[in-house]
Protein backbone atom coordinates (compact mmCIF):
# COMPACT_ATOMS: atom_id res chain seq x y z
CA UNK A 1 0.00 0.00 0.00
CA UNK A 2 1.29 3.14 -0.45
CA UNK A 3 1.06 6.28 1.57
CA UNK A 4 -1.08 7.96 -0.50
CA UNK A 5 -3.67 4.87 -0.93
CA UNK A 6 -2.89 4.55 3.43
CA UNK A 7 -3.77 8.22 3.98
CA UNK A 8 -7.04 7.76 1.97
CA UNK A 9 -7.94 4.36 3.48
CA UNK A 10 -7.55 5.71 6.81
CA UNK A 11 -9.72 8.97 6.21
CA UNK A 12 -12.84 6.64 5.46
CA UNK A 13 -15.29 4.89 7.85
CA UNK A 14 -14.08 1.47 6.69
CA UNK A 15 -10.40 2.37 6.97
CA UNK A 16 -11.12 3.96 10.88
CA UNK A 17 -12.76 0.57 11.34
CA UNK A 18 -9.90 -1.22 9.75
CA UNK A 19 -7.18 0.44 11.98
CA UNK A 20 -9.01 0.11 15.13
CA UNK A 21 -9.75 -3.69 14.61
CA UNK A 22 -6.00 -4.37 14.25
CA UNK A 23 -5.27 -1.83 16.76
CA UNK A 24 -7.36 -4.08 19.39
CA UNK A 25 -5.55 -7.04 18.12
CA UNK A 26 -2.44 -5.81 18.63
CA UNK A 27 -3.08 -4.92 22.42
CA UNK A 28 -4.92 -8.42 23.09
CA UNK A 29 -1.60 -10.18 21.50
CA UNK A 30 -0.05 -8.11 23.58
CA UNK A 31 -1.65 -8.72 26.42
CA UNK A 32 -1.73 -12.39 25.83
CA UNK A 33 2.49 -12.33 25.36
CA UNK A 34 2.75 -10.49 28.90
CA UNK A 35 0.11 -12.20 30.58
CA UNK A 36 -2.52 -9.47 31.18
CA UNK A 37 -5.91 -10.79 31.81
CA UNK A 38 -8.74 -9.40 30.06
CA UNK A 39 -10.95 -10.48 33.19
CA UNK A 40 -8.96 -8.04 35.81
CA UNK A 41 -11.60 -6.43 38.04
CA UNK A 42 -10.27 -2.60 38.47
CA UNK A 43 -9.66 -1.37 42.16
CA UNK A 44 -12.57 1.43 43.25
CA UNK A 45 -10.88 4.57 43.21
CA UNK A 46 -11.36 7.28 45.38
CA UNK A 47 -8.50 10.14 44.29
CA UNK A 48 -9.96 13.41 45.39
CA UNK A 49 -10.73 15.27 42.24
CA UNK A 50 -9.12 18.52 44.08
CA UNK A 51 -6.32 19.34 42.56
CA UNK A 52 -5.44 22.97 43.11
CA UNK A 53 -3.40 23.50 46.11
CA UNK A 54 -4.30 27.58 45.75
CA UNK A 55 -0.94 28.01 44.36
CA UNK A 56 -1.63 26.69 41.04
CA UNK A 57 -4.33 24.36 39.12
CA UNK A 58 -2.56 21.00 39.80
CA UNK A 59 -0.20 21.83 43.13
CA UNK A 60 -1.76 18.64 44.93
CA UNK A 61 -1.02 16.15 42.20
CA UNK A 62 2.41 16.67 43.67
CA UNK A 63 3.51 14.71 46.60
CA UNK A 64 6.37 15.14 48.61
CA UNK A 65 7.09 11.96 49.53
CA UNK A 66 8.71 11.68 53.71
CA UNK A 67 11.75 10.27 53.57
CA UNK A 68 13.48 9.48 56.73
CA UNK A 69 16.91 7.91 57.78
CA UNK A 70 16.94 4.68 58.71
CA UNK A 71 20.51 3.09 59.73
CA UNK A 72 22.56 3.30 56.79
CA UNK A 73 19.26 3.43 54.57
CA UNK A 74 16.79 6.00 54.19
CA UNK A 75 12.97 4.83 53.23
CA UNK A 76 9.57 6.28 53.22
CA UNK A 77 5.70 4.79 53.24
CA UNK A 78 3.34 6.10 51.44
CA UNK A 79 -0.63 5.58 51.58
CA UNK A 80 -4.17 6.85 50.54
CA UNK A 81 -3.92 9.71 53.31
CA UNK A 82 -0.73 11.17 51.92
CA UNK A 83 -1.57 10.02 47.98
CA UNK A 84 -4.78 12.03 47.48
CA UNK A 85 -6.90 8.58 47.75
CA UNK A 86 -4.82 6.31 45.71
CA UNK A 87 -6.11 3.58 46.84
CA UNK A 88 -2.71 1.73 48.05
CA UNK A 89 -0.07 2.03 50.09
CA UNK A 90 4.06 2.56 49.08
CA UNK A 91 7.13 1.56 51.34
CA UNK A 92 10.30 2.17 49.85
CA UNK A 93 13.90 1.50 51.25
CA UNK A 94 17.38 0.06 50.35
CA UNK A 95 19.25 -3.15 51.32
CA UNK A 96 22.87 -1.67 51.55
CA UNK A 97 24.23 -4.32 53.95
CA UNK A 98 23.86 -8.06 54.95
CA UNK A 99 21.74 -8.64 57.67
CA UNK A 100 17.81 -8.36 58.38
CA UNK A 101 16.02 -6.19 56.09
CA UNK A 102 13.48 -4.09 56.74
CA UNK A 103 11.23 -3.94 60.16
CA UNK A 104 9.59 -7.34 60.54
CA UNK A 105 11.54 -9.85 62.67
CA UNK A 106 9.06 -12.66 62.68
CA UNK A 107 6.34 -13.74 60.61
CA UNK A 108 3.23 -11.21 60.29
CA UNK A 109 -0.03 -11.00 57.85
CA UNK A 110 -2.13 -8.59 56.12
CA UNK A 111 -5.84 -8.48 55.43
CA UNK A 112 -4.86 -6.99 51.89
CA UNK A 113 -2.64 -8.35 48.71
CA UNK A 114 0.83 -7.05 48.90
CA UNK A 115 3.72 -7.56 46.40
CA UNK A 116 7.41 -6.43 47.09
CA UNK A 117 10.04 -5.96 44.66
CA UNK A 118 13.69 -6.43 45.08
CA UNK A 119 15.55 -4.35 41.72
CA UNK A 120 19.13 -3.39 41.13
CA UNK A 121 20.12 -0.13 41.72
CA UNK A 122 22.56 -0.14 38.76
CA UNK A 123 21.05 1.09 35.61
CA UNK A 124 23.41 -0.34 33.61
CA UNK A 125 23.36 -3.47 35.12
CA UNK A 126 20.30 -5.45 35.43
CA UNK A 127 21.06 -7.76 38.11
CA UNK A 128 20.40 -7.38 41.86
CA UNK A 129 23.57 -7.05 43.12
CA UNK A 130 22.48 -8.91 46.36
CA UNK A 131 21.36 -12.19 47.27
CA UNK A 132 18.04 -12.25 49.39
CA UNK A 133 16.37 -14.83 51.75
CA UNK A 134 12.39 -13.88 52.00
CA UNK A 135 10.86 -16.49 54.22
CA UNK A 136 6.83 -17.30 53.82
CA UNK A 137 5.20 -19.32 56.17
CA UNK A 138 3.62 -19.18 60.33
CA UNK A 139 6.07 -18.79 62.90
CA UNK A 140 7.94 -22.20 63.06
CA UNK A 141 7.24 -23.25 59.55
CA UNK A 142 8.79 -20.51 57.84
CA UNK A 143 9.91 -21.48 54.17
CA UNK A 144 13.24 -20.43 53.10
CA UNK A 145 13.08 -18.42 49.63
CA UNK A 146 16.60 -17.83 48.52
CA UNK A 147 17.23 -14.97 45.37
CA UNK A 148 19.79 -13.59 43.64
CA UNK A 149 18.19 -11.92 40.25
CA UNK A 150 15.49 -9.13 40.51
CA UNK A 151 12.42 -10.36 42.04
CA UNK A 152 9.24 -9.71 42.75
CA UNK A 153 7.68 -11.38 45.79
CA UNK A 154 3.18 -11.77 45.38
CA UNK A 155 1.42 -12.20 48.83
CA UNK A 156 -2.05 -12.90 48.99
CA UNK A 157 -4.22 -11.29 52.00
CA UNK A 158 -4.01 -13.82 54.67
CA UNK A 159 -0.50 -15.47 53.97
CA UNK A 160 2.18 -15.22 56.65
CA UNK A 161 5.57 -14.20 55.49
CA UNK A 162 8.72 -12.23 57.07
CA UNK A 163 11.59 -11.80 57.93
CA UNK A 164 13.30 -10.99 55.18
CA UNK A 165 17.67 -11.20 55.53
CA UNK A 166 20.18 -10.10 53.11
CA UNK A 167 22.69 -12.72 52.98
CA UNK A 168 25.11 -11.05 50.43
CA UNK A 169 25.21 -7.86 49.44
CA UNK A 170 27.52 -6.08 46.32
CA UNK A 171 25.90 -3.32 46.33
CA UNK A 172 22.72 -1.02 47.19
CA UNK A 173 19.45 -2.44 45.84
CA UNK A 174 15.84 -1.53 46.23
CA UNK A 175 13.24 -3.12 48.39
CA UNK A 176 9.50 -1.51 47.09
CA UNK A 177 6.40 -3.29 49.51
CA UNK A 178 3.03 -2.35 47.36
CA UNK A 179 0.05 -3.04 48.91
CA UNK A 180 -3.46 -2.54 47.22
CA UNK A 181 -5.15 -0.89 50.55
CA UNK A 182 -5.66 2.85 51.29
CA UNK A 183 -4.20 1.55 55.38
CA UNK A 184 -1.65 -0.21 55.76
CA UNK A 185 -2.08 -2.71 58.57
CA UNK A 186 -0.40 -6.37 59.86
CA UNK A 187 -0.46 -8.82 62.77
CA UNK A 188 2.17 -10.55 64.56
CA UNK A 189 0.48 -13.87 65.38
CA UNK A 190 1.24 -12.70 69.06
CA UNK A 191 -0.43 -8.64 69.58
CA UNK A 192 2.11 -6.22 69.50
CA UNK A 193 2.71 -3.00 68.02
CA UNK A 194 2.21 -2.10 64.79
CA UNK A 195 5.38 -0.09 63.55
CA UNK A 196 4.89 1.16 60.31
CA UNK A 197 7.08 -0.96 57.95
C-alpha cells in the first residue's frame, strides 16, 4: 500500500474501522504475550478530584514523599492519606548491607494483597547485586526463599511471610512493599505493636 492509498484508506469509515480492529488485536496479543488478563476487576478509586493546592491548578497532584533515615538506609511509606486517595499504600527502602532487612523480625499477615520488589540499583546493570532470603510461612514453619536476580515477591491477604535477611550484598538495591489498601495494617500472630514498615 502506499502512503497515499494509506492516507485515503484511513480517512474513510471502513479504513477507521480497519485500523481500530488491528489496533485491538495488537493490544490483546499483547496482552496475551505479557500475561494481562482481560478479566482483571479494576480497584474502586477514590482520588480526590481537588487538585489545586491555591498556588496553582494542579499543586496537589504533587507529593512530597517523607523520607526518613533509617541506619545506613533511608525509606519512606506512602498511603491513601498522603496520595490524594490512591487507593494503596508505598514503602520504599534500600538493602545496603547483609543482615535483616526491613522492620519485621518474625512472621506477620495482612488483610490486603501485597507484592514487594527487590531491583538493582545499577542502571546499567540489570542484576540485583544482592542475594536475598524472603521467608513465607507461620512462625515455626517458615519457608526459606533464597534470590539472587530481581524479584518480585506476590502475597495474597491472609498469607504469613517475614523476615526478610540479606545474605550477600555487592551493592545497594531496592526493596518496594506495594500493597493494594488505602491503610496499611499487619499482625504478629502474638499482639504487638504495629510499627509502620
Amino acid at each position: 500500500m502506499t502512503s497515499k492509498n494509506k492516507t485515503k484508506d484511513s480517512s474513510t469509515r471502513r479504513g477507521f474501522v480497519r485500523q481500530l480492529a488491528v489496533g485491538s488485536a495488537s493490544v490483546a496479543t499483547a496482552g496475551a504475550m505479557f500475561g494481562f488478563d482481560a478479566g482483571i476487576v479494576a480497584v474502586a478509586q477514590n482520588v480526590s478530584r481537588d487538585t489545586s493546592d491555591d498556588k496553582s491548578s494542579y499543586g496537589k497532584c504533587i507529593v512530597s514523599l517523607p523520607i526518613r533515615k533509617m541506619g545506613e538506609t533511608v525509606m519512606f511509606s506512602a498511603g491513601a492519606d498522603l496520595l490524594n486517595g490512591f487507593p494503596c499504600n508505598i514503602i520504599y527502602a534500600f538493602g545496603t548491607q547483609v543482615g535483616p532487612l526491613g522492620l519485621s523480625r518474625e512472621p506477620h499477615v495482612h488483610d490486603h494483597d501485597e507484592v514487594v520488589y527487590f531491583i538493582g540499583s545499577d542502571p546499567t546493570d540489570p542484576e540485583l547485586g544482592a542475594e536475598v532470603n524472603f521467608k513465607i510461612g507461620p512462625n515455626g514453619k517458615e519457608e526459606d526463599h533464597i534470590f539472587s536476580v530481581p524479584t518480585a515477591v506476590v502475597i495474597p491477604k491472609g498469607i504469613w511471610h517475614c523476615p526478610m535477611e540479606t545474605l550477600k550484598c555487592d551493592r545497594p538495591f531496592l526493596c518496594m512493599a506495594v500493597s493494594l489498601t488505602t491503610q496499611y495494617e499487619f499482625r504478629y500472630s502474638e499482639a504487638k505493636d504495629q510499627p509502620a514498615g
